[in-house]
C-alpha atoms as a PDB file:
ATOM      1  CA  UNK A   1     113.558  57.480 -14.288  1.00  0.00           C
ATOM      2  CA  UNK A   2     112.226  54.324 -13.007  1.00  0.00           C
ATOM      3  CA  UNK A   3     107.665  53.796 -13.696  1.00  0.00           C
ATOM      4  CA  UNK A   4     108.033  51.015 -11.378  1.00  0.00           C
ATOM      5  CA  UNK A   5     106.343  51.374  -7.974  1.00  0.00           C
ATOM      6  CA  UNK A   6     108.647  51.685  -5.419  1.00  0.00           C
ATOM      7  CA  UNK A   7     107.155  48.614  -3.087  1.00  0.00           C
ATOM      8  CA  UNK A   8     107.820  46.168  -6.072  1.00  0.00           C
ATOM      9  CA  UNK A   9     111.387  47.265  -6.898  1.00  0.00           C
ATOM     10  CA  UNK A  10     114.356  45.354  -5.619  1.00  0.00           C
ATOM     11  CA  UNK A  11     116.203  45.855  -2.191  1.00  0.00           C
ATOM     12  CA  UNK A  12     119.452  47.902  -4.124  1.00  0.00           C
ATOM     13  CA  UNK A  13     116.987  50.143  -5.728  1.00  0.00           C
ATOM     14  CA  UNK A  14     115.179  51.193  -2.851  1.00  0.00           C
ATOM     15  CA  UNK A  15     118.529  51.252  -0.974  1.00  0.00           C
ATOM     16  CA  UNK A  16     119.447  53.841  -3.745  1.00  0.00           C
ATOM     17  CA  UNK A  17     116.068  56.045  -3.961  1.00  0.00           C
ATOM     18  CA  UNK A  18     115.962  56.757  -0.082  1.00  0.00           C
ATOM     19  CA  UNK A  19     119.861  58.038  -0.217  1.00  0.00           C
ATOM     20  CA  UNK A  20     119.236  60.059  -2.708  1.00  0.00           C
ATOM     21  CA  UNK A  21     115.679  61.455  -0.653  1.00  0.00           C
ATOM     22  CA  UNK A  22     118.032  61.650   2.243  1.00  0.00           C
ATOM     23  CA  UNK A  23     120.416  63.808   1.342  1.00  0.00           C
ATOM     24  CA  UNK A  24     124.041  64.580   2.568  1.00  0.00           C
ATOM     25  CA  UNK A  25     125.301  66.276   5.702  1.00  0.00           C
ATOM     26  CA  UNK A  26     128.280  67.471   3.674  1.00  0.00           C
ATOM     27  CA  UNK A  27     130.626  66.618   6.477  1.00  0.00           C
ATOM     28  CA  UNK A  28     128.578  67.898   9.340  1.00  0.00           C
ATOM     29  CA  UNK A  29     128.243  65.563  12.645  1.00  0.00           C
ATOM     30  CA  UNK A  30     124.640  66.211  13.290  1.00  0.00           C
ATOM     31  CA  UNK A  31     125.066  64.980  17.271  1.00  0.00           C
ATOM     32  CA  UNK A  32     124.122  67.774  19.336  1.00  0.00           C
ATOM     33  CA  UNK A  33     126.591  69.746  20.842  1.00  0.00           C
ATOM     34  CA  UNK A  34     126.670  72.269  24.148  1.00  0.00           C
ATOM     35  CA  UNK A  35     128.948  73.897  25.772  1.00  0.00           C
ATOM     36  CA  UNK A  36     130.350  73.596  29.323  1.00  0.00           C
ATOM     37  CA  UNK A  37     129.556  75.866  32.384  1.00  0.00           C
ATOM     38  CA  UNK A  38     132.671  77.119  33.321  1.00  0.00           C
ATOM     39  CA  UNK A  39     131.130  77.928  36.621  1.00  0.00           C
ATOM     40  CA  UNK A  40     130.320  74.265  37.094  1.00  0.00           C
ATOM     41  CA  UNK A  41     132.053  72.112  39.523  1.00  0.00           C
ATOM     42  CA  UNK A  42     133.759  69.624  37.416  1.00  0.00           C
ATOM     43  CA  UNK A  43     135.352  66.399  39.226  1.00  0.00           C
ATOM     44  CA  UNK A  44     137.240  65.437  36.408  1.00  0.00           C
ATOM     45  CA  UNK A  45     138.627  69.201  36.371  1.00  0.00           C
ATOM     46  CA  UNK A  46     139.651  68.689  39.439  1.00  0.00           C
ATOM     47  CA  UNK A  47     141.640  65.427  39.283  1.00  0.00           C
ATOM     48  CA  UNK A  48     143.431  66.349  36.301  1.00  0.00           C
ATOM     49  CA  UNK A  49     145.044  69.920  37.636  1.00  0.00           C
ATOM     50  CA  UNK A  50     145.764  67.665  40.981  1.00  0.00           C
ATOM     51  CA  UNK A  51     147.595  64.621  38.832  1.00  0.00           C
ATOM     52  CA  UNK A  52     149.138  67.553  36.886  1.00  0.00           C
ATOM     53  CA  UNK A  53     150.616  69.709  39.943  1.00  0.00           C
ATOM     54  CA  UNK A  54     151.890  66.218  41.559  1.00  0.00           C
ATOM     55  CA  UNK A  55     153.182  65.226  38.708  1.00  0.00           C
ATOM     56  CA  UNK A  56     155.532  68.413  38.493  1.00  0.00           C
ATOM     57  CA  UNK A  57     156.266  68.078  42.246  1.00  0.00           C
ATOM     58  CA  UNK A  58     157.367  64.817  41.377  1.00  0.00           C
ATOM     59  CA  UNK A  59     159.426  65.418  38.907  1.00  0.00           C
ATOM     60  CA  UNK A  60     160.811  69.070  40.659  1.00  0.00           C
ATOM     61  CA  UNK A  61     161.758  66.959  43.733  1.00  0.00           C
ATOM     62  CA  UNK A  62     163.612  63.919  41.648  1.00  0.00           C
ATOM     63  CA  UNK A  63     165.473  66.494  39.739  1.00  0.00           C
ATOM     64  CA  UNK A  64     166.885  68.139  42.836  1.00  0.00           C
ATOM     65  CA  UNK A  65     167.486  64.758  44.112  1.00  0.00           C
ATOM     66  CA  UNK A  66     169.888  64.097  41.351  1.00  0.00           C
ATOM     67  CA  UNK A  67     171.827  66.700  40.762  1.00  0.00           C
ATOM     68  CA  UNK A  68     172.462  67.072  44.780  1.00  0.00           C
END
């Protein structure tokens, strides 16, 4: 236990006394978080299932090519 007033102890100390005031999250991210509307027009939704079904077109289309 330390009599000496906070504003006159040294830089590490203080450092040291306002963690331990502060506390721990204990692993927790404390960013807000929400969750999506599913009934929300996403763009990026979008492109993704498009670059996905070309992508197996793509690849449907080569493999027939091939084995012609």
């Amino acid at each position: 236990m330390n009599l000496t007033p906070l504003d006159k102890q040294s830089k590490r100390n203080k450092k040291e006394h306002h963690a331990r005031q502060r506390g721990s999250w204990h692993g927790v991210n404390p960013v807000t978080r929400k969750s999506e509307n599913a009934k929300m027009y996403d763009r990026k939704k979008e492109k993704r299932l498009l670059r996905g079904e070309r992508f197996d077109f793509l690849q449907k289309t080569w493999y027939t090519f091939l084995h012609e």
